[in-house]
C-alpha atoms as a PDB file:
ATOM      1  CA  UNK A   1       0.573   9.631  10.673  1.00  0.00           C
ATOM      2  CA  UNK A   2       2.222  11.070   7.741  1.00  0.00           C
ATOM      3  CA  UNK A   3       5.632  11.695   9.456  1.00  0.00           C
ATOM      4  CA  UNK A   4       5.409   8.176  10.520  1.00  0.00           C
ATOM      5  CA  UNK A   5       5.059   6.360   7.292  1.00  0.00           C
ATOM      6  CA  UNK A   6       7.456   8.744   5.693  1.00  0.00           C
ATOM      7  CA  UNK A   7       9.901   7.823   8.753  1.00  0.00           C
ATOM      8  CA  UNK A   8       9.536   4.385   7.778  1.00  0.00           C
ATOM      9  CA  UNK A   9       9.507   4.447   4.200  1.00  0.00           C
ATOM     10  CA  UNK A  10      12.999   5.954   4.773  1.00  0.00           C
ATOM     11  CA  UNK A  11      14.472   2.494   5.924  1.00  0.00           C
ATOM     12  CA  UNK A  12      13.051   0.913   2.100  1.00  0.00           C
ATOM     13  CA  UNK A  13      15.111   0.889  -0.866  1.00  0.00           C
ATOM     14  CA  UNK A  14      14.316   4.214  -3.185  1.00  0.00           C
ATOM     15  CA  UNK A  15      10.968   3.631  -4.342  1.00  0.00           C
ATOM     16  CA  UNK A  16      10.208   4.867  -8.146  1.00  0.00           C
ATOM     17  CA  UNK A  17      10.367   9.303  -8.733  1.00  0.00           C
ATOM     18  CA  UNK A  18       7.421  10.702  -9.475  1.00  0.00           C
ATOM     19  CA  UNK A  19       9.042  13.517 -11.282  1.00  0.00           C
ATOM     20  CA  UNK A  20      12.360  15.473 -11.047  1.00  0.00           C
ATOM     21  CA  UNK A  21      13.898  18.653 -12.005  1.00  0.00           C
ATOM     22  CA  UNK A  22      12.078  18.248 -15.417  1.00  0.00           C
ATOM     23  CA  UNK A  23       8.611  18.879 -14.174  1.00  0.00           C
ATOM     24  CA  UNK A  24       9.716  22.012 -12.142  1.00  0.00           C
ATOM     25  CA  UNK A  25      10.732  23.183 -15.395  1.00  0.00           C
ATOM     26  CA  UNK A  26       7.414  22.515 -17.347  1.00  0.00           C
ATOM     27  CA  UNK A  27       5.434  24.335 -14.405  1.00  0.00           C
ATOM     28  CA  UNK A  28       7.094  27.323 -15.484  1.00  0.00           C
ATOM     29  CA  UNK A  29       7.221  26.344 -19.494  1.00  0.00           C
ATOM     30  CA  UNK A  30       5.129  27.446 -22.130  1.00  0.00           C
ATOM     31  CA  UNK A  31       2.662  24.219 -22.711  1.00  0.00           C
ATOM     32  CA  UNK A  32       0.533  24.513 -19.531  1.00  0.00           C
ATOM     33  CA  UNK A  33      -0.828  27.761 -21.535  1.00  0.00           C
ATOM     34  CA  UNK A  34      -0.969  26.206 -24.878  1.00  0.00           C
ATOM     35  CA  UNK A  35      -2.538  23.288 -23.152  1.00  0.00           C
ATOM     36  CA  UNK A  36      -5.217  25.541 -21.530  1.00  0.00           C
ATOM     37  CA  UNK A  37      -5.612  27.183 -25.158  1.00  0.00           C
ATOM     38  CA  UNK A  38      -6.494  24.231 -26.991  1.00  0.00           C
ATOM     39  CA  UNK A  39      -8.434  22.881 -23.959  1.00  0.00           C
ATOM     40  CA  UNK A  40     -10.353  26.278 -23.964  1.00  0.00           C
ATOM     41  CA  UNK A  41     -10.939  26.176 -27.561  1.00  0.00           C
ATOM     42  CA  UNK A  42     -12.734  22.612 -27.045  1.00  0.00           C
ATOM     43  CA  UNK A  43     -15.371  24.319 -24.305  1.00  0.00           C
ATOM     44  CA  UNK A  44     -16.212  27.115 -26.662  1.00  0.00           C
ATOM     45  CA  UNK A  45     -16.978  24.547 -29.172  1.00  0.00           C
ATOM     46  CA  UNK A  46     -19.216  22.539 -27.097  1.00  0.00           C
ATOM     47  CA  UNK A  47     -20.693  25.463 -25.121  1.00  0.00           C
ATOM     48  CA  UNK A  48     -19.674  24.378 -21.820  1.00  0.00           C
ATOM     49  CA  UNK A  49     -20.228  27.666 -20.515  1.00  0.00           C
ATOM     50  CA  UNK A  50     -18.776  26.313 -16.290  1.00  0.00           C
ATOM     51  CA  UNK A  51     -15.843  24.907 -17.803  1.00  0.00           C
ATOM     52  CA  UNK A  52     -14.776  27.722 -19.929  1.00  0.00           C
ATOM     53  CA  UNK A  53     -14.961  30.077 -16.740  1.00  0.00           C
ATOM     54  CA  UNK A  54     -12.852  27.861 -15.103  1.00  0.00           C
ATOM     55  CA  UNK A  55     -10.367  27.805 -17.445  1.00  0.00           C
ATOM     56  CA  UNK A  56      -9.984  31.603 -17.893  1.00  0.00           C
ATOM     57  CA  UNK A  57      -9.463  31.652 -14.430  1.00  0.00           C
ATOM     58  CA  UNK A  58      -7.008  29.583 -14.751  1.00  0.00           C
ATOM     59  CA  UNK A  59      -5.131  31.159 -17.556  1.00  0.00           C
ATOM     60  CA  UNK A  60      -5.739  34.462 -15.592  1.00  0.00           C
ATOM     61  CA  UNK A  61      -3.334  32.940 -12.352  1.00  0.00           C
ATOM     62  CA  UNK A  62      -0.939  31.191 -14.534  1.00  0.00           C
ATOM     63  CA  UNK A  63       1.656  33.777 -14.739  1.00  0.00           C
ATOM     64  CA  UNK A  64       2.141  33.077 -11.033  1.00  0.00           C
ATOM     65  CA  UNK A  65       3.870  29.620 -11.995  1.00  0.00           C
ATOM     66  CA  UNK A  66       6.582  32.047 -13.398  1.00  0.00           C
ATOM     67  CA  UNK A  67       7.207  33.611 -10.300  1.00  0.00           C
ATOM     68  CA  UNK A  68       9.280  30.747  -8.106  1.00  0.00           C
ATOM     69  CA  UNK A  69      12.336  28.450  -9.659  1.00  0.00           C
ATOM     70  CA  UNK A  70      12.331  25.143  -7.466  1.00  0.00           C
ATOM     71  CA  UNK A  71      15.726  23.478  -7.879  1.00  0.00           C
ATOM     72  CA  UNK A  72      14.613  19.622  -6.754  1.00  0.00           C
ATOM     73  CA  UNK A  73      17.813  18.854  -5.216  1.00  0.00           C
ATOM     74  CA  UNK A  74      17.080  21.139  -2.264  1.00  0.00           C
ATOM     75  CA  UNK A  75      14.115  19.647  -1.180  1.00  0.00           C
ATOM     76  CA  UNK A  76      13.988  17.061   0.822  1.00  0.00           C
ATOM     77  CA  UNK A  77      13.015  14.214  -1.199  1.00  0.00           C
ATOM     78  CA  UNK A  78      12.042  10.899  -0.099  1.00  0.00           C
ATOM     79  CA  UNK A  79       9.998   7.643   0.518  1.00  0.00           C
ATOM     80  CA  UNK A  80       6.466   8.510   1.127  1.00  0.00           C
ATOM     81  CA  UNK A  81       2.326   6.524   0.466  1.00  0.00           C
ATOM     82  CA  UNK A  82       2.246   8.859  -2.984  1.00  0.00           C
ATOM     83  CA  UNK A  83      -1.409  10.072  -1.883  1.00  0.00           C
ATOM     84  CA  UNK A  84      -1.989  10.462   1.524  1.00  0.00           C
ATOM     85  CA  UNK A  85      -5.329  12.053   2.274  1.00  0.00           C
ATOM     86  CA  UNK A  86      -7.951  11.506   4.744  1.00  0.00           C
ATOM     87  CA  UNK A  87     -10.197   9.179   2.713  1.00  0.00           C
ATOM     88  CA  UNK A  88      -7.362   6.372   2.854  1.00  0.00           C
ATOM     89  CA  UNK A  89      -7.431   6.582   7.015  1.00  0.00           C
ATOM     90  CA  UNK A  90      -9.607   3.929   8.424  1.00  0.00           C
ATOM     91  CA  UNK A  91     -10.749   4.969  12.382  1.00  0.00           C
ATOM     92  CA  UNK A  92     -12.066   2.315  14.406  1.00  0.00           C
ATOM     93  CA  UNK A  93     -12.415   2.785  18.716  1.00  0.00           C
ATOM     94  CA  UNK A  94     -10.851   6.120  18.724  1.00  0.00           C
ATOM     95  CA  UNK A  95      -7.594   5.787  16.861  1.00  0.00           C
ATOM     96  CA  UNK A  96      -6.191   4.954  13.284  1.00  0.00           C
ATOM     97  CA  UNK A  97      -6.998   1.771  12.800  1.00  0.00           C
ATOM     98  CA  UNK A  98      -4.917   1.575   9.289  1.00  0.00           C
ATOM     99  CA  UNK A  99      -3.914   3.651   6.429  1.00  0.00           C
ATOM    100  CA  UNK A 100      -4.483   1.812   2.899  1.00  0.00           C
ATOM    101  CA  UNK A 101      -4.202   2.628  -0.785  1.00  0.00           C
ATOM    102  CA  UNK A 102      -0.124   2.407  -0.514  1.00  0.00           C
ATOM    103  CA  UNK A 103      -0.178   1.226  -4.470  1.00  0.00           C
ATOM    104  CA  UNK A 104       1.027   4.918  -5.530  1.00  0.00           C
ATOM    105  CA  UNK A 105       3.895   4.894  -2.980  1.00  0.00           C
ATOM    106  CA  UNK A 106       6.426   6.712  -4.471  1.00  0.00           C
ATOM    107  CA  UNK A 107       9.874   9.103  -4.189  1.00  0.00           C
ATOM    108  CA  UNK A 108       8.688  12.652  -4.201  1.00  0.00           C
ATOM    109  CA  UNK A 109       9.496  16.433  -2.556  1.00  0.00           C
ATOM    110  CA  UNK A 110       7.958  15.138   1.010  1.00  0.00           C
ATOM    111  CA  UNK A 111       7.071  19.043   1.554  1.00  0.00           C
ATOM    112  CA  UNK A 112       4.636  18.454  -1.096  1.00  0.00           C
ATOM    113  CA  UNK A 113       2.498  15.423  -0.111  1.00  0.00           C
ATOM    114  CA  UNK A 114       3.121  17.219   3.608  1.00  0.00           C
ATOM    115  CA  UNK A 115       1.114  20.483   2.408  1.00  0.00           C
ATOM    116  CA  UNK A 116      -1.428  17.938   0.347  1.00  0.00           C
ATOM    117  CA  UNK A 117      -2.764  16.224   2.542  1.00  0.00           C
ATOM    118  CA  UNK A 118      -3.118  19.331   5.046  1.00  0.00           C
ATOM    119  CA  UNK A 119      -4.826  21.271   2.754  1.00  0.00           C
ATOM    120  CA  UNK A 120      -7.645  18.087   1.574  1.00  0.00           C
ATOM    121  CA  UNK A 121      -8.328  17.330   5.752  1.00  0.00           C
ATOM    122  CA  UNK A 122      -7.993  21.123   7.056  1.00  0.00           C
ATOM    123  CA  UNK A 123     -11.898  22.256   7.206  1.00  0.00           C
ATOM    124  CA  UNK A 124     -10.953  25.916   6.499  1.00  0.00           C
ATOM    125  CA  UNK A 125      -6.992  26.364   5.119  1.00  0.00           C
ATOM    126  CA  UNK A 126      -5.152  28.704   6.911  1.00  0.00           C
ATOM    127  CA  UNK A 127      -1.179  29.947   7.479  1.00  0.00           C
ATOM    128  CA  UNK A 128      -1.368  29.519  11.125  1.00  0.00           C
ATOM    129  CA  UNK A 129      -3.407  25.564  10.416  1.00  0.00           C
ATOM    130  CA  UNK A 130      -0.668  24.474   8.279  1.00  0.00           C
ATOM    131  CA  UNK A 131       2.113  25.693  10.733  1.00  0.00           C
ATOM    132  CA  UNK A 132       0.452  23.564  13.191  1.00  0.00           C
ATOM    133  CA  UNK A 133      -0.236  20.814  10.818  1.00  0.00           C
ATOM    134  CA  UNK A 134       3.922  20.985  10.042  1.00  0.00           C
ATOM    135  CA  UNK A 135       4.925  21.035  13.372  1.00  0.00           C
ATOM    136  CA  UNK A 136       3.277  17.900  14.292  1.00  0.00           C
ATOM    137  CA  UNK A 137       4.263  16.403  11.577  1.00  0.00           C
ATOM    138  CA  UNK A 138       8.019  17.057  12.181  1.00  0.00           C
ATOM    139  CA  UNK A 139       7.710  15.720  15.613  1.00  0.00           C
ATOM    140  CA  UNK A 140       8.729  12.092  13.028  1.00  0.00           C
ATOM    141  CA  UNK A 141      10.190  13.898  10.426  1.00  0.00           C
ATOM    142  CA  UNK A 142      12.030  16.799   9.633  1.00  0.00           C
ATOM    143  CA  UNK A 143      11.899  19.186   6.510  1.00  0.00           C
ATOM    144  CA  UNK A 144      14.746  22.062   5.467  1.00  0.00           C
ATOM    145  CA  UNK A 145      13.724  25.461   5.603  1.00  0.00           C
ATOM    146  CA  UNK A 146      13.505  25.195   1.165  1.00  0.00           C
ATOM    147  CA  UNK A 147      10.706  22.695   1.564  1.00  0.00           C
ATOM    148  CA  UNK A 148       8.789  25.111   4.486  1.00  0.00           C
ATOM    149  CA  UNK A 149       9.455  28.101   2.197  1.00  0.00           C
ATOM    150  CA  UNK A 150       8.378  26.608  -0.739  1.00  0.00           C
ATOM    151  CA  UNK A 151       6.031  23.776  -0.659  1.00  0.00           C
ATOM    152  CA  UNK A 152       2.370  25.868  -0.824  1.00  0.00           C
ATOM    153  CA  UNK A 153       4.168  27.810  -3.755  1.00  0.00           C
ATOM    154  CA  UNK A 154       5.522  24.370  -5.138  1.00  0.00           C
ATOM    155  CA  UNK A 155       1.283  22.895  -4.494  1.00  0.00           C
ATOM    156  CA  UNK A 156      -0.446  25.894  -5.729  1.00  0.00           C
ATOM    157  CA  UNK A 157       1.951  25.972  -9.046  1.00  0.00           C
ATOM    158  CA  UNK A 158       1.441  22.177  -9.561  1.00  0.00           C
ATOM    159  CA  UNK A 159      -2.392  22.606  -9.131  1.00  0.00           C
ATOM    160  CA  UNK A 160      -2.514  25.496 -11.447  1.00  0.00           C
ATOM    161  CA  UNK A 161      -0.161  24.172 -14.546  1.00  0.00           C
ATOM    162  CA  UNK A 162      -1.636  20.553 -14.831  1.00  0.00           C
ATOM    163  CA  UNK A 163      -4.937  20.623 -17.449  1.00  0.00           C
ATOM    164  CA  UNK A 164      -7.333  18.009 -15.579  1.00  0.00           C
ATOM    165  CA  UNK A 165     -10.162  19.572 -18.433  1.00  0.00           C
ATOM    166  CA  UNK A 166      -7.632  18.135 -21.352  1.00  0.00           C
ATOM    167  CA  UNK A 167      -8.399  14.542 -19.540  1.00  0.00           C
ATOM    168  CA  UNK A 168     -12.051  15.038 -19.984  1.00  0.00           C
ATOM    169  CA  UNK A 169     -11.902  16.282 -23.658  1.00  0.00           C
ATOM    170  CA  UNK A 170      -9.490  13.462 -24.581  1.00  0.00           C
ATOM    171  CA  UNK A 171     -11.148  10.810 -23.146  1.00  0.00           C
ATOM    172  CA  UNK A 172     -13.874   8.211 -25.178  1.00  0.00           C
ATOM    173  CA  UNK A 173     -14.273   6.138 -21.863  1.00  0.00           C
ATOM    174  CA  UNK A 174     -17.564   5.853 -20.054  1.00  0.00           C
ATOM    175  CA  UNK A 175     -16.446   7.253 -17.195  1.00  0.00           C
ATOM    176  CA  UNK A 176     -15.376  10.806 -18.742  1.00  0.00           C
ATOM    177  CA  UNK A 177     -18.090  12.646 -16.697  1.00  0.00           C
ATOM    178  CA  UNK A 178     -15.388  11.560 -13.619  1.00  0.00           C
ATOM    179  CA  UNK A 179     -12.958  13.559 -15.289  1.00  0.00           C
ATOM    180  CA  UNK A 180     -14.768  16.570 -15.371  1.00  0.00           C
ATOM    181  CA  UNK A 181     -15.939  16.749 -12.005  1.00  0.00           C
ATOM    182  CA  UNK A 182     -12.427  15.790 -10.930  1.00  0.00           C
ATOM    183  CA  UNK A 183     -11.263  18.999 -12.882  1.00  0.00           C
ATOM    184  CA  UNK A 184     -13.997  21.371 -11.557  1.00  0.00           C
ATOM    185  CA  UNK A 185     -13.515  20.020  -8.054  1.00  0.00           C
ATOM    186  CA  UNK A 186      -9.227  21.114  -8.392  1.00  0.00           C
ATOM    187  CA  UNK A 187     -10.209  24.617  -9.461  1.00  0.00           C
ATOM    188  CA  UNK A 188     -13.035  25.079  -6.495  1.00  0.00           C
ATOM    189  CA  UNK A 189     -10.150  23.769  -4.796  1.00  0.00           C
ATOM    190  CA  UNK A 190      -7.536  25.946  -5.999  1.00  0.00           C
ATOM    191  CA  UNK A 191      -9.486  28.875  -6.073  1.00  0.00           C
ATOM    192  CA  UNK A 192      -9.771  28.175  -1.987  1.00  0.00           C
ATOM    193  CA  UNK A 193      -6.050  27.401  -1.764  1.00  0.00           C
ATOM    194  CA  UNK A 194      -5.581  31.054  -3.363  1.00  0.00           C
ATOM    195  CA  UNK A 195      -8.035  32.695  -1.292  1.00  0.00           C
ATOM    196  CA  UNK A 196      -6.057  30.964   2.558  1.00  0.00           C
ATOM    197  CA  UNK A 197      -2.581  31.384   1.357  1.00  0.00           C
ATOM    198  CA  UNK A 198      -2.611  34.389  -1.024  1.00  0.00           C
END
């Protein structure tokens, strides 16, 4: 269904970047750490014992961000629905009924929505899952070989850099809590994403 969308999106006038060479750049920059560190230093003031494991585990895989340059022109970059997961599928008699939630459509590395929304449907990640999850999805449309070579590197580094804890720390809204289990669920995540493709 992916492949399909992105296949039609194609036809549609550029739709607004997400990001571009810059944010390959801060994956691999200094201020995901110092983020972290001030983030880190916030826990140990409030105690938050879960939290502050979380983030030395994530300071403890950061140096793998350092590991991969991405140069964004050799993607394949494109139209595509911006967050394309299962929870915006609606199934009715059998099929896909519709896909909704199209208000973060956007112009992005299609590799990395691609890898996405394999790894939040697969039940248990795996090489030989998301090989099959590819090929299907180039039966509509086609990735280079940079995208395939890159795009769980290019998912696991964008997972690991951004500080979803900062959010909760920063925010005075009601709804902080949200943040923080939003940020605990992306390290369980992670730590899962590490363990399949590792």
């Amino acid at each position: 269904m992916l492949g399909k969308i992105q296949a039609a999106l194609a036809g549609y006038e550029p739709l607004p970047p997400v990001f571009g060479q810059g944010h390959f750049d801060f994956l691999r920059s200094d201020a995901p750490r110092a983020s972290y560190m001030k983030t880190l230093a916030m826990a140990k003031k409030t105690g938050d014992i879960s939290v502050i494991e979380d983030l030395e585990y994530r300071l403890s895989q950061l140096h793998k961000t350092r590991a991969h340059t991405y140069d964004y022109a050799r993607f394949t970059i494109g139209n595509t629905h911006g967050d394309f997961k299962i929870q915006n599928i609606v199934c009715g008699e059998g099929r896909i009924a519709a896909v909704i939630d199209l208000s973060s459509a956007c112009r992005l590395p299609l590799c990395l929505e691609v890898i996405r929304s394999y790894a939040h449907a697969a039940p248990a990640m795996s090489a030989e899952g998301l090989r099959t999850y590819v090929e299907e999805y180039q039966c509509f449309a086609p990735l280079n070989d940079y995208d395939l070579r890159n795009m769980a590197h290019l998912f696991r580094d964008q997972m690991l850099a951004l500080d979803f804890y900062g959010q909760y720390y920063g925010s005075k809204h009601a709804n902080r809590a949200d943040f923080l289990a939003q940020a605990r669920f992306a390290t369980g995540f992670l730590r899962r994403f590490d363990e399949a493709f590792s």
